[in-house]
N, C-alpha and C. Protein backbone atom coordinates (compact mmCIF):
# COMPACT_ATOMS: atom_id res chain seq x y z
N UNK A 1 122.84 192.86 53.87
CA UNK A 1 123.98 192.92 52.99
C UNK A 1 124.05 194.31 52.35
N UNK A 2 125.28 195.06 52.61
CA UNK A 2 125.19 196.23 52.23
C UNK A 2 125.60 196.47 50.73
N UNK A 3 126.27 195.31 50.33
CA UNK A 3 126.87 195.21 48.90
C UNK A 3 125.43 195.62 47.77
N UNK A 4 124.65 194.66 48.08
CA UNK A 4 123.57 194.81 46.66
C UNK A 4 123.14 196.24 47.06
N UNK A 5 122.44 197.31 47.81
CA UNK A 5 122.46 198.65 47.04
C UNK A 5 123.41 199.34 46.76
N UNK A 6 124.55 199.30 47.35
CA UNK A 6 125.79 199.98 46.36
C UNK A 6 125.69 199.28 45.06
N UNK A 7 125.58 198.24 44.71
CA UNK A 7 125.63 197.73 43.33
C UNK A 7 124.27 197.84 42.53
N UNK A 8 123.25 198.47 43.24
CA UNK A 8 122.01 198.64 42.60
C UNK A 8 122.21 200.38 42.15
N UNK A 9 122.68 201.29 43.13
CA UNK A 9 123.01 202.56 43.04
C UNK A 9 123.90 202.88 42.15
N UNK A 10 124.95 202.02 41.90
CA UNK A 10 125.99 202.20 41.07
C UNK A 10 125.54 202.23 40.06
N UNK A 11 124.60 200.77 39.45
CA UNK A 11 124.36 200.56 38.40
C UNK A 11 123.35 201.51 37.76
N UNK A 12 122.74 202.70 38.47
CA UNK A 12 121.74 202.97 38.18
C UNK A 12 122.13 204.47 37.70
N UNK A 13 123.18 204.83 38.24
CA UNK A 13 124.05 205.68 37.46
C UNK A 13 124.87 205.36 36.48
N UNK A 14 125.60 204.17 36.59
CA UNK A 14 126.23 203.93 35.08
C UNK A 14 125.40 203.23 34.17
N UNK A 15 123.80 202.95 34.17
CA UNK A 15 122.66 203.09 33.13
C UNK A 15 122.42 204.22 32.40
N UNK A 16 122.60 205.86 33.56
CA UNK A 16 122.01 206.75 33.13
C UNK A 16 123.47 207.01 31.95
N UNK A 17 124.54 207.24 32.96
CA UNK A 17 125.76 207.66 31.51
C UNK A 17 125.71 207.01 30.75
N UNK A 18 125.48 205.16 30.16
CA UNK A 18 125.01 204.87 28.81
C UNK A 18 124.61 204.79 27.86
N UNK A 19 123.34 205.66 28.62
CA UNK A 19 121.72 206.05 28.04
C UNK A 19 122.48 207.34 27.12
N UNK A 20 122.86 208.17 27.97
CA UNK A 20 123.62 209.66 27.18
C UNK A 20 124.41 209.14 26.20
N UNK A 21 126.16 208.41 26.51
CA UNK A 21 126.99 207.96 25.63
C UNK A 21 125.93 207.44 24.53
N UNK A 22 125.69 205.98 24.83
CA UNK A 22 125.65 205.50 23.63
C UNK A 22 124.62 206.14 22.47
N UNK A 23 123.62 206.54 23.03
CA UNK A 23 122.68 207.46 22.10
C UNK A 23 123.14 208.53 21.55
N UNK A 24 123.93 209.02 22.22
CA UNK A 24 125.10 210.54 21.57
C UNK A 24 125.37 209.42 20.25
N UNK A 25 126.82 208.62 20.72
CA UNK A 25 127.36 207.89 19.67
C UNK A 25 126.09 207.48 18.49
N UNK A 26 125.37 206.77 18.86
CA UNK A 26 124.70 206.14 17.73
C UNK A 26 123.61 207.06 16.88
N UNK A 27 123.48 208.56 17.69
CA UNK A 27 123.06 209.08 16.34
C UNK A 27 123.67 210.65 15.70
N UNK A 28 125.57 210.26 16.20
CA UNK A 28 126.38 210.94 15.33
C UNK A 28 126.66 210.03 14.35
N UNK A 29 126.43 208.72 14.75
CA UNK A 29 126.53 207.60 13.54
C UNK A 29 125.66 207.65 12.20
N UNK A 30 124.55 208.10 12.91
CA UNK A 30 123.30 208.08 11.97
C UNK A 30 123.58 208.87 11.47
N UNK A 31 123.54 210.37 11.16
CA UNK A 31 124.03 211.16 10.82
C UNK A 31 125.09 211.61 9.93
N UNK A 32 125.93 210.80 10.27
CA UNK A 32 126.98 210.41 8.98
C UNK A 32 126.59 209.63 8.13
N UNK A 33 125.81 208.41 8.33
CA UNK A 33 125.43 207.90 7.43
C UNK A 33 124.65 208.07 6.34
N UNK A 34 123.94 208.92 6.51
CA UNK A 34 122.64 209.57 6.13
C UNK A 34 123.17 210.99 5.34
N UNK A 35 124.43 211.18 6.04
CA UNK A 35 125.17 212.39 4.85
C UNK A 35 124.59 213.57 5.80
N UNK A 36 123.85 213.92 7.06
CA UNK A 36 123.80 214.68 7.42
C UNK A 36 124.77 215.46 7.79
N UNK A 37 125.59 215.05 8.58
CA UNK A 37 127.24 215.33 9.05
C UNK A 37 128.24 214.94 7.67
N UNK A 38 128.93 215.60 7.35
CA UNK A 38 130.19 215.72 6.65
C UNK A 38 130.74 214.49 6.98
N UNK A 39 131.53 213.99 5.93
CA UNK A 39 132.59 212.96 6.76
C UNK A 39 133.66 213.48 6.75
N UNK A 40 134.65 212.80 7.54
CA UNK A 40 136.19 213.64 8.08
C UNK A 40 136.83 213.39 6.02
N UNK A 41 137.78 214.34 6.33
CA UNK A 41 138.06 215.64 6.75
C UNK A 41 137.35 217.01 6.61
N UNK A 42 136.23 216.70 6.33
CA UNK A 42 135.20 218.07 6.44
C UNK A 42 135.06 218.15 7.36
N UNK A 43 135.24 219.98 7.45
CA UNK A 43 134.08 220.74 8.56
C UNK A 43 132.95 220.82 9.08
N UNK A 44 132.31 220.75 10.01
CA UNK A 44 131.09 220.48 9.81
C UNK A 44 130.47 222.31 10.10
N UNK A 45 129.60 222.79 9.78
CA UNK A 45 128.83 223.54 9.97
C UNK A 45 128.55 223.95 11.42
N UNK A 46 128.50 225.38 11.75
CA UNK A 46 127.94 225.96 13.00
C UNK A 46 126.89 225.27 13.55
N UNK A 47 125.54 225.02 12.09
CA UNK A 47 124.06 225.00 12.55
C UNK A 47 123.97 223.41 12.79
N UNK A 48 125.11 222.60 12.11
CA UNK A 48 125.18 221.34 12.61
C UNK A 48 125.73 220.67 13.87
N UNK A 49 126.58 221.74 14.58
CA UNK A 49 127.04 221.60 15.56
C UNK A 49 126.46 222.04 16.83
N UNK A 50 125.05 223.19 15.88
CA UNK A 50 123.86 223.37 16.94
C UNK A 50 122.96 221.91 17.32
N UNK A 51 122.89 221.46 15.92
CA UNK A 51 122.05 220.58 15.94
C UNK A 51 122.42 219.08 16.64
N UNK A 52 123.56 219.09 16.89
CA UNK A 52 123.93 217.96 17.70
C UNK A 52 124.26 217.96 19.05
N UNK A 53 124.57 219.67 19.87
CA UNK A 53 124.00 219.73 21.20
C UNK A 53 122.82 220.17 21.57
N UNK A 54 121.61 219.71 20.12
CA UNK A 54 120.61 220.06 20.73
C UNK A 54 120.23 218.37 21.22
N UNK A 55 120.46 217.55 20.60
CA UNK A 55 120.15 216.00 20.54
C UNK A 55 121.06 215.73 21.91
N UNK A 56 122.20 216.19 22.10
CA UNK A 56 122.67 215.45 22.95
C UNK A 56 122.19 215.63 24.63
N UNK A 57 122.03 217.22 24.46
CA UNK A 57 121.20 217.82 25.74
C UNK A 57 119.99 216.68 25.88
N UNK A 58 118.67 216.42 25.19
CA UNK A 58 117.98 215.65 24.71
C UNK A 58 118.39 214.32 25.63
N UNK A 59 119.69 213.09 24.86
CA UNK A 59 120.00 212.51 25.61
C UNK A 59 120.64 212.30 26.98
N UNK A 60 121.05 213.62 27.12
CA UNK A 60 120.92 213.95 28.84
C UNK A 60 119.96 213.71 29.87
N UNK A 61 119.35 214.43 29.06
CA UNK A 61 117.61 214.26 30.04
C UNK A 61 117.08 212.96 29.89
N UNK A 62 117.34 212.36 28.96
CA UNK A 62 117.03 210.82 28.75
C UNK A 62 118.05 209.78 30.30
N UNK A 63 119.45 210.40 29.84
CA UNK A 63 119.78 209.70 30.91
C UNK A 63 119.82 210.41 32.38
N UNK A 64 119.57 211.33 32.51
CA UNK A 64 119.01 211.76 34.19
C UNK A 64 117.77 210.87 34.18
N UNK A 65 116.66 210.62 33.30
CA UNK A 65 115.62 209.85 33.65
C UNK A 65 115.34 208.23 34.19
N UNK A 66 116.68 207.90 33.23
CA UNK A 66 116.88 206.26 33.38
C UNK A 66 117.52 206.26 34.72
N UNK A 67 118.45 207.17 35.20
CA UNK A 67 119.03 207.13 36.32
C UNK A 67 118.26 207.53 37.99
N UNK A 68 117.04 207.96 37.30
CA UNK A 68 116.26 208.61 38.54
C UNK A 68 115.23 207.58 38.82
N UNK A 69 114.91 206.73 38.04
CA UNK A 69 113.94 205.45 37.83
C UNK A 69 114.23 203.92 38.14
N UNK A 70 115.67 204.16 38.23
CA UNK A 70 116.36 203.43 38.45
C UNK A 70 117.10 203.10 39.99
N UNK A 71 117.19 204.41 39.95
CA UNK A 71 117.76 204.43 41.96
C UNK A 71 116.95 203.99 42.44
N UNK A 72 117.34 202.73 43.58
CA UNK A 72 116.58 202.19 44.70
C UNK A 72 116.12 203.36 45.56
N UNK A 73 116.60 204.36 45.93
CA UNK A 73 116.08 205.73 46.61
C UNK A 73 116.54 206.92 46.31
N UNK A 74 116.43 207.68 46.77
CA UNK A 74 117.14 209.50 46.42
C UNK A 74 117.50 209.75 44.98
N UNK A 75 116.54 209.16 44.18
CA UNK A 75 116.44 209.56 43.02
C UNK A 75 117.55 211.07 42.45
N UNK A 76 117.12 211.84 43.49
CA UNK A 76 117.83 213.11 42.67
C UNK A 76 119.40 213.25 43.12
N UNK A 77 119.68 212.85 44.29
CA UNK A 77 120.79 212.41 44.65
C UNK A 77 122.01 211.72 43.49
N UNK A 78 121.12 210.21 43.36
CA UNK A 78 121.52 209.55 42.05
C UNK A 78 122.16 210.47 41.00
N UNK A 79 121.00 211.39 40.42
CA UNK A 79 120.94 212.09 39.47
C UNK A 79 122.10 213.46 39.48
N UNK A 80 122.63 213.67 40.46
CA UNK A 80 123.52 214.05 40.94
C UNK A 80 124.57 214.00 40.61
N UNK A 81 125.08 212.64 41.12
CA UNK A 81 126.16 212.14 41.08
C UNK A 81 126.18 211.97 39.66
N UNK A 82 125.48 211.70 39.00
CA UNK A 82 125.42 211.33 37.25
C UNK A 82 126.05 212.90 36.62
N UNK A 83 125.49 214.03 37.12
CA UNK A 83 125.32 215.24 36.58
C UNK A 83 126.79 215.45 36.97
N UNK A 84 127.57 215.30 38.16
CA UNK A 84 128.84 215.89 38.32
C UNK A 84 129.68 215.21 37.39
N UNK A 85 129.57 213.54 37.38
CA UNK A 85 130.33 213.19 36.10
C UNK A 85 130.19 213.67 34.89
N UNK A 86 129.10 213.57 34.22
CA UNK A 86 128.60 214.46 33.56
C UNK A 86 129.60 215.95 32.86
N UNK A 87 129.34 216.52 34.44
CA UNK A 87 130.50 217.75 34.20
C UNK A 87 132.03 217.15 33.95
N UNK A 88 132.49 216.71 34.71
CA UNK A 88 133.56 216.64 34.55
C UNK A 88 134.06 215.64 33.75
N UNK A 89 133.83 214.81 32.60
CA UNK A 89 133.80 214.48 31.59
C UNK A 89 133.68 215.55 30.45
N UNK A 90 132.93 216.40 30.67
CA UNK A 90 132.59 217.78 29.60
C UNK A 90 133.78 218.44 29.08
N UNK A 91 134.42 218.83 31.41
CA UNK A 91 135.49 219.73 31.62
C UNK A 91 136.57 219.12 30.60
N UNK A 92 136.35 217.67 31.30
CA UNK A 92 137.63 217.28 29.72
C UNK A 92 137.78 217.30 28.72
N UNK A 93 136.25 217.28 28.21
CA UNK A 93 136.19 218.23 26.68
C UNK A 93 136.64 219.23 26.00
N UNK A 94 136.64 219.72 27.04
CA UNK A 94 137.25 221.62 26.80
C UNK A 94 138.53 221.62 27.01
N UNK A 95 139.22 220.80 27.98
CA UNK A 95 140.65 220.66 28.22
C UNK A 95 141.21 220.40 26.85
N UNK A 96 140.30 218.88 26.08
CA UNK A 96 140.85 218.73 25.11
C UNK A 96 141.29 219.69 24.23
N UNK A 97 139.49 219.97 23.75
CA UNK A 97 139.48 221.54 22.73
C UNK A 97 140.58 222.20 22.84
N UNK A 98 140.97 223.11 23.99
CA UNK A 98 141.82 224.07 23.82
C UNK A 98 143.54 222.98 23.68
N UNK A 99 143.83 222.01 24.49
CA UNK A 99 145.04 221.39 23.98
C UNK A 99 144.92 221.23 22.72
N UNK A 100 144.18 220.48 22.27
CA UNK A 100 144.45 220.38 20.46
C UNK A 100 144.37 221.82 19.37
N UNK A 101 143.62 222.47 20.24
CA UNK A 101 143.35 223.74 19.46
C UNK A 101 142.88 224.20 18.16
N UNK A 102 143.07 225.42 17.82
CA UNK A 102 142.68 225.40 15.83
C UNK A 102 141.52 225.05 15.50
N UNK A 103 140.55 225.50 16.44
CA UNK A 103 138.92 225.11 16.40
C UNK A 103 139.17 223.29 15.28
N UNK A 104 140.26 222.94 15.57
CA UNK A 104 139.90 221.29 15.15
C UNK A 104 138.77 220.29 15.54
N UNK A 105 138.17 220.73 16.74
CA UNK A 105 137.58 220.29 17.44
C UNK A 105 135.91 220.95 17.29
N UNK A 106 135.74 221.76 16.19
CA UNK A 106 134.72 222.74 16.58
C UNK A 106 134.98 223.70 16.97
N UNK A 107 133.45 224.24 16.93
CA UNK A 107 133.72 225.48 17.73
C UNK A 107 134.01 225.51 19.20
N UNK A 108 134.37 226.39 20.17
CA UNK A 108 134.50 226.45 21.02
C UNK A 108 133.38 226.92 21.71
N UNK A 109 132.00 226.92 21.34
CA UNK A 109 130.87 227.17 22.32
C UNK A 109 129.88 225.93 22.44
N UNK A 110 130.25 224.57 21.06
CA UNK A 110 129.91 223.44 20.85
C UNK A 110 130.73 222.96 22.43
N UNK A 111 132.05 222.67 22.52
CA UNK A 111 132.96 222.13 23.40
C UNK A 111 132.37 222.67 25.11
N UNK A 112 131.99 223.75 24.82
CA UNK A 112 131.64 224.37 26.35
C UNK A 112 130.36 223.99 26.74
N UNK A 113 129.66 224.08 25.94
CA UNK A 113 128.14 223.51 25.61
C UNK A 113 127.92 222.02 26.58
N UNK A 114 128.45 221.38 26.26
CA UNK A 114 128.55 219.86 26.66
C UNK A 114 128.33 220.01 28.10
N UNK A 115 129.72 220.20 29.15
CA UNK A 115 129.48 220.70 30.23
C UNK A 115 128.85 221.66 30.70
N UNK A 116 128.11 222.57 30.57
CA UNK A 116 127.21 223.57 31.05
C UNK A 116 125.88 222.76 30.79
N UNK A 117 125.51 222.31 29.96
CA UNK A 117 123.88 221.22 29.95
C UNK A 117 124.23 219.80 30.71
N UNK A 118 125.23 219.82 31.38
CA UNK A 118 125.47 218.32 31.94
C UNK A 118 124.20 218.67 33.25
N UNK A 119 124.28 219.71 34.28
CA UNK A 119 123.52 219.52 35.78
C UNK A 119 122.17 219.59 35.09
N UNK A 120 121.93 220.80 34.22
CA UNK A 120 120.63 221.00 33.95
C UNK A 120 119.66 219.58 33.53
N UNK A 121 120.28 219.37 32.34
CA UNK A 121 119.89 218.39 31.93
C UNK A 121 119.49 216.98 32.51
N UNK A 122 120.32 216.75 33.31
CA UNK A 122 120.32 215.63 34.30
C UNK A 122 119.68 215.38 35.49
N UNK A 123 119.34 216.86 35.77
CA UNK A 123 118.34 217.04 36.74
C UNK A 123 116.75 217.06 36.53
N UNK A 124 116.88 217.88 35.03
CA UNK A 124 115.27 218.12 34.57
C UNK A 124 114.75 216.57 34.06
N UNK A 125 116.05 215.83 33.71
CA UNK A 125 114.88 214.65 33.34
C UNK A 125 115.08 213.81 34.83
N UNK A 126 115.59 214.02 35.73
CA UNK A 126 115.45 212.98 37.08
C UNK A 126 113.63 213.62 37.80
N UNK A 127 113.67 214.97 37.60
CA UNK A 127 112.43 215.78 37.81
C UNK A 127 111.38 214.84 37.34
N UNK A 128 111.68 214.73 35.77
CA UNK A 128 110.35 214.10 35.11
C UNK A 128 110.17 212.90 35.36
N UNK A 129 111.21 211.93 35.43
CA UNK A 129 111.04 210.88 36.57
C UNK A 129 110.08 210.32 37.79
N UNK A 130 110.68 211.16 38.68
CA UNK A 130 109.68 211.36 39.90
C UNK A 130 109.49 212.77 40.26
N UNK A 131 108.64 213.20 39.75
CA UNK A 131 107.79 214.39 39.77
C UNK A 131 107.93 214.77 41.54
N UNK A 132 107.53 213.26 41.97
CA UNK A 132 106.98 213.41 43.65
C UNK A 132 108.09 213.30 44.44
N UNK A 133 109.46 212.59 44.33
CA UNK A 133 110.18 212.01 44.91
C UNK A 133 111.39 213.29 44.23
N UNK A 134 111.35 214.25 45.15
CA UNK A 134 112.85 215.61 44.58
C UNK A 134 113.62 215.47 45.87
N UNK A 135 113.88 214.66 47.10
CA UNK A 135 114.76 214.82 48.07
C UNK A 135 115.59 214.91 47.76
N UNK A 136 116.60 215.61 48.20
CA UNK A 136 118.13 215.25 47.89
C UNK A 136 118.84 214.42 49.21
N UNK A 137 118.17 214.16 49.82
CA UNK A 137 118.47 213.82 51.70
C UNK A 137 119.11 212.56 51.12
């Protein structure tokens, strides 16, 4: 039955983008709560906007890992396919950024940020994963 590893492969990439999303989300949550982050309509700070693509890179590598541990095979492959969404989810970041404009959005090296740590990230934690297992075949 060819269905269950497409549905094992699938799932093992849309584990890893959850792992990223929801951990992004839940500790820009924290963060507000805690008064670290401004609440709207404040600005938030440069060094805070460092500090939240440093966490999110972080949960990148978290989810390249869940996703590389998770593939029934070709781990980095997997991790791959995670990393291009990845990007191009980012790209739409930046699409946004500049449509809305007026650094409303941040800065514009926060917005670019996102997509440029999407491959890295996604790869270095599929690495730490399986150290042994780097095929891309």
């Amino acid at each position: 039955m060819i269905l269950r590893p497409l549905l094992v492969s699938a799932g093992a990439v849309i584990t890893g983008f959850a792992v990223t999303a929801i951990a992004s989300t839940a500790a820009d949550a924290v963060m507000h709560g805690f008064g670290i982050f401004p609440a709207s309509p404040q600005d938030m700070t440069g060094s805070l906007f460092a500090l939240a693509a440093a966490y999110r890179a972080v949960f990148t590598v978290a989810g390249g890992y869940a996703t590389a541990r998770l593939a029934p095979d070709r781990p980095m492959r997997h991790a791959i396919i995670l990393a291009a969404i990845g990007l191009v989810a980012g790209l739409a970041g930046v699409v946004a950024y500049y449509a809305i404009g007026d650094g409303k959005l941040g800065p514009a090296w926060y917005a670019i940020s996102i997509p440029v740590e999407a491959i890295p990230c996604v790869l270095f934690g599929a690495k730490l994963a399986n150290p042994r297992r780097v095929a891309v075949t």
